[in-house]
N, C-alpha and C. Protein backbone atom coordinates (compact mmCIF):
# COMPACT_ATOMS: atom_id res chain seq x y z
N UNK A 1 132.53 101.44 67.82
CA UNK A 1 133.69 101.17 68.67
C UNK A 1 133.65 102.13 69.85
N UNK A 2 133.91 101.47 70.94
CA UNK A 2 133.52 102.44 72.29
C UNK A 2 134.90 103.05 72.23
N UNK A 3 134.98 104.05 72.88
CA UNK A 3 136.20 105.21 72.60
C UNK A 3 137.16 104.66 74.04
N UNK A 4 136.41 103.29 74.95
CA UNK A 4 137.37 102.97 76.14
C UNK A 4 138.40 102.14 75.40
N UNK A 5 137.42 101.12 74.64
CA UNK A 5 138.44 99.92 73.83
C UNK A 5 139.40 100.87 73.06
N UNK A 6 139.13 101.30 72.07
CA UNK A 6 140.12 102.55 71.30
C UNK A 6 141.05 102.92 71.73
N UNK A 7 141.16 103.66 73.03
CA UNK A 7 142.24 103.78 74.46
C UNK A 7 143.02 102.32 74.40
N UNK A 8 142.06 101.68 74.74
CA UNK A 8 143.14 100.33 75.18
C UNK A 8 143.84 99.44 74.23
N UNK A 9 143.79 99.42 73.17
CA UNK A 9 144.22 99.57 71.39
C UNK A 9 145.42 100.11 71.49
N UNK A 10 145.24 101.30 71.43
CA UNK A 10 146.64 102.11 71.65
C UNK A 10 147.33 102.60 72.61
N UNK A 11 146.95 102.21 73.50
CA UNK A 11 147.57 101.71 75.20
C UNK A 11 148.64 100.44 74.61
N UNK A 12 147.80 99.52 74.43
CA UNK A 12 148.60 98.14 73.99
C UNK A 12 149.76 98.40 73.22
N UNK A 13 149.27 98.81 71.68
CA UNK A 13 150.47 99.65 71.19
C UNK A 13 151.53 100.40 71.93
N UNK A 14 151.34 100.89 72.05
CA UNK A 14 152.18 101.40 73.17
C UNK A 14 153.35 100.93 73.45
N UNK A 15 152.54 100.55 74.59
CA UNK A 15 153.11 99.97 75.91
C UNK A 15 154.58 98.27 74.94
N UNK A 16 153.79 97.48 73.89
CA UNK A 16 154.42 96.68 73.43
C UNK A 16 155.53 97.23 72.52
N UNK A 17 155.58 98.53 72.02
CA UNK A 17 156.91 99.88 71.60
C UNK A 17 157.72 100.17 72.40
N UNK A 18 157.11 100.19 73.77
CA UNK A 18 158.05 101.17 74.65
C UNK A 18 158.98 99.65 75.20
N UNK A 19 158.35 98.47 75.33
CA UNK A 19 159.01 97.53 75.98
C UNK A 19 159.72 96.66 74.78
N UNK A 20 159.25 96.73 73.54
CA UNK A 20 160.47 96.46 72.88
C UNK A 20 161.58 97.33 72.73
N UNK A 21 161.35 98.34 72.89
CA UNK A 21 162.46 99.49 72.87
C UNK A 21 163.38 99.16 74.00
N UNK A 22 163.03 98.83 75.23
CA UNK A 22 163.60 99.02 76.18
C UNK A 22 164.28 98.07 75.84
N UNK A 23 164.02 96.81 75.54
CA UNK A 23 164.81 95.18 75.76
C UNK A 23 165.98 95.92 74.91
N UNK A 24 165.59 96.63 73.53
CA UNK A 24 166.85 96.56 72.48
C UNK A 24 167.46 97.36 72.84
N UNK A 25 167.80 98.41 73.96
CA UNK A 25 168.60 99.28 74.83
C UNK A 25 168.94 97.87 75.83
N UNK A 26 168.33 97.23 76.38
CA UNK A 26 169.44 96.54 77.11
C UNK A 26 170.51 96.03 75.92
N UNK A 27 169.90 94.97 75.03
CA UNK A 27 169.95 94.60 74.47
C UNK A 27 171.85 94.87 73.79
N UNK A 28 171.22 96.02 73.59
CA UNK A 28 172.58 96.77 72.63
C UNK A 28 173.62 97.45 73.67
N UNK A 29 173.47 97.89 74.66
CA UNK A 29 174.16 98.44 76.05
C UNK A 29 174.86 97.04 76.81
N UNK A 30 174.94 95.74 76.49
CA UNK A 30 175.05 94.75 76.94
C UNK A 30 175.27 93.60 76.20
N UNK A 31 175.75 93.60 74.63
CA UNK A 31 175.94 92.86 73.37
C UNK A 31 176.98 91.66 74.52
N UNK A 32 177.77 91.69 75.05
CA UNK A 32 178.27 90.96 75.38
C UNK A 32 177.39 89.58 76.26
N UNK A 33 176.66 89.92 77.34
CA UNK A 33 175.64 89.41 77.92
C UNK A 33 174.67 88.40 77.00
N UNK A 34 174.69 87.21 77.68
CA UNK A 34 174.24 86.07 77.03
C UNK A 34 173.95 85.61 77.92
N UNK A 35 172.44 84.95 78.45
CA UNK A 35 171.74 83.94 78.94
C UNK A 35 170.90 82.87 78.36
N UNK A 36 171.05 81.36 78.27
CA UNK A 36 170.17 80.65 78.08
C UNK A 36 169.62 79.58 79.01
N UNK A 37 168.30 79.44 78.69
CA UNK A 37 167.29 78.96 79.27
C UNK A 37 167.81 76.83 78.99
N UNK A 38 167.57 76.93 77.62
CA UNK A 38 167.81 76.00 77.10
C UNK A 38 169.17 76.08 76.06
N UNK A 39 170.62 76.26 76.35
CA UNK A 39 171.52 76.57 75.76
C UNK A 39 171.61 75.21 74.59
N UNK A 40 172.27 75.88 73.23
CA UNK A 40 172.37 77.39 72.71
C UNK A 40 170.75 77.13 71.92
N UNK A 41 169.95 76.85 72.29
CA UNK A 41 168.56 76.73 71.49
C UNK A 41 167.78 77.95 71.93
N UNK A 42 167.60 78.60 73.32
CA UNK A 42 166.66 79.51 73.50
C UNK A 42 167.07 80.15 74.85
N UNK A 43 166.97 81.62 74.34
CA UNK A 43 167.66 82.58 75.56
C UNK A 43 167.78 83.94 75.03
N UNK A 44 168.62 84.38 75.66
CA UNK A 44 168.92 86.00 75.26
C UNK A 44 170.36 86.34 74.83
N UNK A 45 170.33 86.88 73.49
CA UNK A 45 172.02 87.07 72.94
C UNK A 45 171.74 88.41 71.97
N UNK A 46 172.80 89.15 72.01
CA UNK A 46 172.28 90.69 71.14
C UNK A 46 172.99 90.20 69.51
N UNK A 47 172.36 90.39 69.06
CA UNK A 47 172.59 90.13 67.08
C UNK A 47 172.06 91.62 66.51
N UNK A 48 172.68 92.08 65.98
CA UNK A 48 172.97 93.09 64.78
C UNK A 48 171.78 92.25 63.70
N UNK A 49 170.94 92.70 63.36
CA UNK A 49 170.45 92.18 62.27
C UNK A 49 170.16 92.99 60.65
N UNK A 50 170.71 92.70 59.79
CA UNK A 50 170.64 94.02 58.59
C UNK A 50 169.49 93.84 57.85
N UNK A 51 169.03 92.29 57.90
CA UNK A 51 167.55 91.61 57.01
C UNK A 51 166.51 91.99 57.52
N UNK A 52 165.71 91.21 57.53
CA UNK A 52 163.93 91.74 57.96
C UNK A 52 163.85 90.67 58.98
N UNK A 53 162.61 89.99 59.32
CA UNK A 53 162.38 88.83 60.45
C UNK A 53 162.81 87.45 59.75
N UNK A 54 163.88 86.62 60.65
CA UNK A 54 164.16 85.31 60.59
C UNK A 54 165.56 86.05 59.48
N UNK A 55 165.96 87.01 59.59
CA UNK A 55 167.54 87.21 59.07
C UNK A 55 167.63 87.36 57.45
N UNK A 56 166.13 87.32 56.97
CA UNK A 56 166.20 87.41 55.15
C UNK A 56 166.34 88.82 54.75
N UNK A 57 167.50 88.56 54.14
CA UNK A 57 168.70 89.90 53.47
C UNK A 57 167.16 90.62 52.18
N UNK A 58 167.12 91.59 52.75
CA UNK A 58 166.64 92.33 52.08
C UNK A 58 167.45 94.04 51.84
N UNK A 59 167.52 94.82 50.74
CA UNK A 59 168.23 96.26 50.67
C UNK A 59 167.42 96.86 51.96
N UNK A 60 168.31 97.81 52.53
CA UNK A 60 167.98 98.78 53.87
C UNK A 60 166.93 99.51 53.17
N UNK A 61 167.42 100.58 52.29
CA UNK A 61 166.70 101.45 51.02
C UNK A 61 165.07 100.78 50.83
N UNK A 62 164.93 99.24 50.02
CA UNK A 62 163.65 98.76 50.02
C UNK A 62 162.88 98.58 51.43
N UNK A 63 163.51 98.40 52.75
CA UNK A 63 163.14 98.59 54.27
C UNK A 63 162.56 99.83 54.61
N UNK A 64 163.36 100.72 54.45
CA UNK A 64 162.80 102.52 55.01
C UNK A 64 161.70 102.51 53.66
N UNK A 65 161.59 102.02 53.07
CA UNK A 65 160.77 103.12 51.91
C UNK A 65 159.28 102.09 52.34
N UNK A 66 159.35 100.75 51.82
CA UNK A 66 158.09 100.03 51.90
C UNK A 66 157.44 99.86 53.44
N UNK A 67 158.28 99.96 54.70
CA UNK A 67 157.46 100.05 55.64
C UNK A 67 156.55 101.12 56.01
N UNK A 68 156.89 102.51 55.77
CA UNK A 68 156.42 103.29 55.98
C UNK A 68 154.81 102.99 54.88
N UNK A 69 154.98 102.89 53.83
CA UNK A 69 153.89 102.33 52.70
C UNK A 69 153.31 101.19 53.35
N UNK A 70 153.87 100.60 54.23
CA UNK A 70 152.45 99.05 54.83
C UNK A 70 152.00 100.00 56.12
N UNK A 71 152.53 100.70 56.54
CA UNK A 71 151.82 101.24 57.82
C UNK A 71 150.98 102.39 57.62
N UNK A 72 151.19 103.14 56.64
CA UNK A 72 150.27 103.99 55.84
C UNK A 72 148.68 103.00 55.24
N UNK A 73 149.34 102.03 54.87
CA UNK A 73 148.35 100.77 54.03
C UNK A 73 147.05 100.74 55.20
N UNK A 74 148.08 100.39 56.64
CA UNK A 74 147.23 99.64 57.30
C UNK A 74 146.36 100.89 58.43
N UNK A 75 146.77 102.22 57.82
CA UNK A 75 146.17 103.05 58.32
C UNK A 75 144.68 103.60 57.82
N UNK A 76 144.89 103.53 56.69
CA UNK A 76 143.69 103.35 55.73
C UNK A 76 142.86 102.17 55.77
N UNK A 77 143.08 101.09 55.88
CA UNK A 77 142.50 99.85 56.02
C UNK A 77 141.87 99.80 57.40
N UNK A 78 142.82 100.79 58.84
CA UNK A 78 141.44 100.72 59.86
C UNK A 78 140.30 101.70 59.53
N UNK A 79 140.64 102.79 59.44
CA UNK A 79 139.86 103.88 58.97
C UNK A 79 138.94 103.52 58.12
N UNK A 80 139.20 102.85 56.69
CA UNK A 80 137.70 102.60 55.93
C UNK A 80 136.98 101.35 56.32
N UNK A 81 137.28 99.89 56.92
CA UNK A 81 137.17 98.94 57.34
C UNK A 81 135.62 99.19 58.15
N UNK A 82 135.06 98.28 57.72
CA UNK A 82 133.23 98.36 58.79
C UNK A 82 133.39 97.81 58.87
N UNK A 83 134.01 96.32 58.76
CA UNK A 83 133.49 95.11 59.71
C UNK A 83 134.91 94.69 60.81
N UNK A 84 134.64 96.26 61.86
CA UNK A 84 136.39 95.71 62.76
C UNK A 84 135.42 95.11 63.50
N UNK A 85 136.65 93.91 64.28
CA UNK A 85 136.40 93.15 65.24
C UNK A 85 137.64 93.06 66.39
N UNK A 86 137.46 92.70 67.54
CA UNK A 86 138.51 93.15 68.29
C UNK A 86 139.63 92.36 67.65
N UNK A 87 139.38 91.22 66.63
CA UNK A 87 140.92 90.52 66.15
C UNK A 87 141.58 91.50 65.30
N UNK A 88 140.49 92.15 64.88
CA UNK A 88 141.22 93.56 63.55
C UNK A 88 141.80 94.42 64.36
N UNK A 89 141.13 95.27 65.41
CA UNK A 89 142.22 96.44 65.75
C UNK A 89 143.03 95.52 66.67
N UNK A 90 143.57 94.59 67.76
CA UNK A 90 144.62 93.94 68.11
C UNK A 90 145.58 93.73 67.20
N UNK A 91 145.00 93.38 66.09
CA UNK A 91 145.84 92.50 64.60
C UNK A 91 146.56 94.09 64.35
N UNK A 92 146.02 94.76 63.98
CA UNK A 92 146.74 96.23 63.72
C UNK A 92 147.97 96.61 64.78
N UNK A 93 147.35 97.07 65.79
CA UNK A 93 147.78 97.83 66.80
C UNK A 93 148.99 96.35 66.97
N UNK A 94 149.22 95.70 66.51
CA UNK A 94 150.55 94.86 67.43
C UNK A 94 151.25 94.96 66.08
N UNK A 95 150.95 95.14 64.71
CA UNK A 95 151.40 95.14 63.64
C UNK A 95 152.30 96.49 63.62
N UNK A 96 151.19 97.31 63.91
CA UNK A 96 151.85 99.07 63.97
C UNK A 96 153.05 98.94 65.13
N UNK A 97 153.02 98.58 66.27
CA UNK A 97 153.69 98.52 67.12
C UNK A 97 155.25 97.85 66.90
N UNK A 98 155.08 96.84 66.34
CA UNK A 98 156.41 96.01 66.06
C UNK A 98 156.82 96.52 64.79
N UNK A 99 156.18 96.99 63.72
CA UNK A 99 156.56 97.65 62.46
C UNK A 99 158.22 99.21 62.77
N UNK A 100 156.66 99.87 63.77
CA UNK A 100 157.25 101.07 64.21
C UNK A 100 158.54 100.74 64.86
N UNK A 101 158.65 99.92 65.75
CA UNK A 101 159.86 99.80 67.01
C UNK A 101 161.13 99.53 66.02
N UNK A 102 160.85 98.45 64.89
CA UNK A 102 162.10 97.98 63.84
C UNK A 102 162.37 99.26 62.73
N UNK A 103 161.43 100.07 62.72
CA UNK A 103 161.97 101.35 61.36
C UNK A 103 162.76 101.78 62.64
N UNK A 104 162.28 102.35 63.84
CA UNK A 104 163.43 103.51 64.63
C UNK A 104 164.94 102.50 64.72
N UNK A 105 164.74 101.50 64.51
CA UNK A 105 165.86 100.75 64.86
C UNK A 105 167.00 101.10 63.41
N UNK A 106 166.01 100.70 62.39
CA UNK A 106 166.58 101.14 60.64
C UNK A 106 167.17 102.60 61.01
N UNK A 107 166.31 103.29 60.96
CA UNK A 107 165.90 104.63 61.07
C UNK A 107 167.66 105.19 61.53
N UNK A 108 167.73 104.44 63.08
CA UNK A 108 169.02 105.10 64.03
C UNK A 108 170.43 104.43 63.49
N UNK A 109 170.04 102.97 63.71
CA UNK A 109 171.54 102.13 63.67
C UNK A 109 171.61 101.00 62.41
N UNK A 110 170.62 101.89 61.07
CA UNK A 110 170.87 101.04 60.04
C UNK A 110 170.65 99.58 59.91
N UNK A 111 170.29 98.75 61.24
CA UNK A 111 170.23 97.18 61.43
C UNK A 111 168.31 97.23 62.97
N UNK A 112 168.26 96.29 62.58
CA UNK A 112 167.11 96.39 64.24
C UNK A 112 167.96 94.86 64.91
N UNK A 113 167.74 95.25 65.92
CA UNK A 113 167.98 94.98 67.27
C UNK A 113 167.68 93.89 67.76
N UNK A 114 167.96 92.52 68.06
CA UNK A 114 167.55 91.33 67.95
C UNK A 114 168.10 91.04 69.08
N UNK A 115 167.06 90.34 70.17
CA UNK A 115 167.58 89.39 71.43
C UNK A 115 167.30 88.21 71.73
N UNK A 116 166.13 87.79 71.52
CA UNK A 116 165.54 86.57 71.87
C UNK A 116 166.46 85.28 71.04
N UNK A 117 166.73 84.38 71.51
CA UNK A 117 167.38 83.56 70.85
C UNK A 117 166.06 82.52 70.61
N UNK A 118 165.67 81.58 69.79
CA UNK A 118 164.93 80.65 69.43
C UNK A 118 165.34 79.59 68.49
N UNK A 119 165.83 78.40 68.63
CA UNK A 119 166.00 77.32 67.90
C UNK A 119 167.56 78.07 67.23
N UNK A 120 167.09 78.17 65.87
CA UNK A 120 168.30 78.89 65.25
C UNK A 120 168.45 80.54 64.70
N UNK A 121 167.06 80.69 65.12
CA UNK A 121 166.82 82.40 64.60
C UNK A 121 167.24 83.34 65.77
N UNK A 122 167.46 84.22 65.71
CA UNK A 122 167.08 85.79 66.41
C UNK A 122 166.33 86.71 66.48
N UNK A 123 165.48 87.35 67.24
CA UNK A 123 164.39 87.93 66.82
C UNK A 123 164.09 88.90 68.29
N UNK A 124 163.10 89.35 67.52
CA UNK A 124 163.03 90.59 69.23
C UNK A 124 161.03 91.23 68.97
N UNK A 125 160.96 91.58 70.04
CA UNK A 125 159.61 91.42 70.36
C UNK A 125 158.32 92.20 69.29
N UNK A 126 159.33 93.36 69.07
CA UNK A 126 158.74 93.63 67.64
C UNK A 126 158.27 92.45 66.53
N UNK A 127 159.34 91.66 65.96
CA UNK A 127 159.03 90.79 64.91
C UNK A 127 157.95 89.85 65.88
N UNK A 128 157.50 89.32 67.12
CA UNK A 128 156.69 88.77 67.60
C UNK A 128 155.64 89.02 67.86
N UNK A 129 155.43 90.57 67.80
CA UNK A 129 154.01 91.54 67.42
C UNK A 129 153.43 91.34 66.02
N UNK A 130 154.13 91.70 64.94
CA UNK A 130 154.33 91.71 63.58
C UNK A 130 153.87 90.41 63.67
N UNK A 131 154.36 89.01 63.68
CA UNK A 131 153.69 87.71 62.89
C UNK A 131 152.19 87.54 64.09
N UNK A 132 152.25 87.45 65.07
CA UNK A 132 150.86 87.80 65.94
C UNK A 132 149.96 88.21 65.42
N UNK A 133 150.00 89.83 65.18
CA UNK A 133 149.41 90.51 64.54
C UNK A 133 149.03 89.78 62.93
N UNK A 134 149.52 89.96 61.89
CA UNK A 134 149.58 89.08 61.09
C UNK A 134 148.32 88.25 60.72
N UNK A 135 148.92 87.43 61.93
CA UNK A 135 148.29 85.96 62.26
C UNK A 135 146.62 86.53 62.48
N UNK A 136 146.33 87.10 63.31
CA UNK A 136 145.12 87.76 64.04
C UNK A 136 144.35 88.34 62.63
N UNK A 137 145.01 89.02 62.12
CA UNK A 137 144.21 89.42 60.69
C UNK A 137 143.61 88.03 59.89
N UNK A 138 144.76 87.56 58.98
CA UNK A 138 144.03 86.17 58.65
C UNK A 138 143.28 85.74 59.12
N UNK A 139 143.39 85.64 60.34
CA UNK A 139 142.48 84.55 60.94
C UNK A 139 141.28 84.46 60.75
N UNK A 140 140.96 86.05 60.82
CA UNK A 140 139.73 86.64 60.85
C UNK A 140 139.36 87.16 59.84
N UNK A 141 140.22 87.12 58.79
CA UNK A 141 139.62 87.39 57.45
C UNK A 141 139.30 85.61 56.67
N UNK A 142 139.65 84.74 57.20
CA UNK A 142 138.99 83.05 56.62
C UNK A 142 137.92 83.10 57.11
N UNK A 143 137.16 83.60 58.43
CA UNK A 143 136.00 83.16 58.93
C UNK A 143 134.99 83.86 58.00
């Protein structure tokens, strides 16, 4: 692995932390504020969320304890891993990224931070890293 891509790995990371962070500071500084694109199917509305992605009630307690344990998981899994491919560290680095952004959210205000409106869910750019990411692993672990 060239040490430029590596940079740009966690550049990406990053950069997709710092800008979900930011939305859920508008986000939450502006709960009142509602725009849709396609009303009420898809737009921007601030939701309190206490569950995990798509609103499934899970204990806070089982949240703080097991994320930290999948991001530890998936820290070990780049580290011993020989066969990365750029779908593996992307698949990571957007996993770590949206993981991380929803614990500080646990972490501060007990709930993460949800804007995006879609069909009937709520969700915020973190959880759209997270199934991405996800997705990018599988993918590349069937081939």
């Amino acid at each position: 692995m060239k040490q430029n891509h590596l940079r740009l790995y966690f550049l990406l990371s990053g950069f997709l932390f710092i800008l979900d962070q930011f939305l859920k500071y508008l986000a939450f500084h502006n709960q009142s504020f509602r725009f849709y694109i396609i009303k009420p199917w898809l737009g921007w509305e601030y939701f309190p969320n206490p569950g995990i992605a798509f609103g499934l009630p899970v204990p806070q307690l089982f949240i703080l304890i097991l994320t930290p344990l999948i991001l530890s998981s998936l820290a070990i899994w780049w580290l011993k891993n020989k066969n990365k491919t750029n779908h593996f560290y992307i698949g990571v680095c957007l996993i770590f990224a949206g993981a991380l952004s929803n614990l500080i959210d646990r972490i501060v205000f007990s709930i993460t931070i949800d804007y995006f409106r879609v069909l009937t869910s709520v969700m915020n750019l973190a959880d759209i890293t997270i199934v991405v990411g996800a997705i990018l692993l599988l993918y590349k672990s069937k081939k």
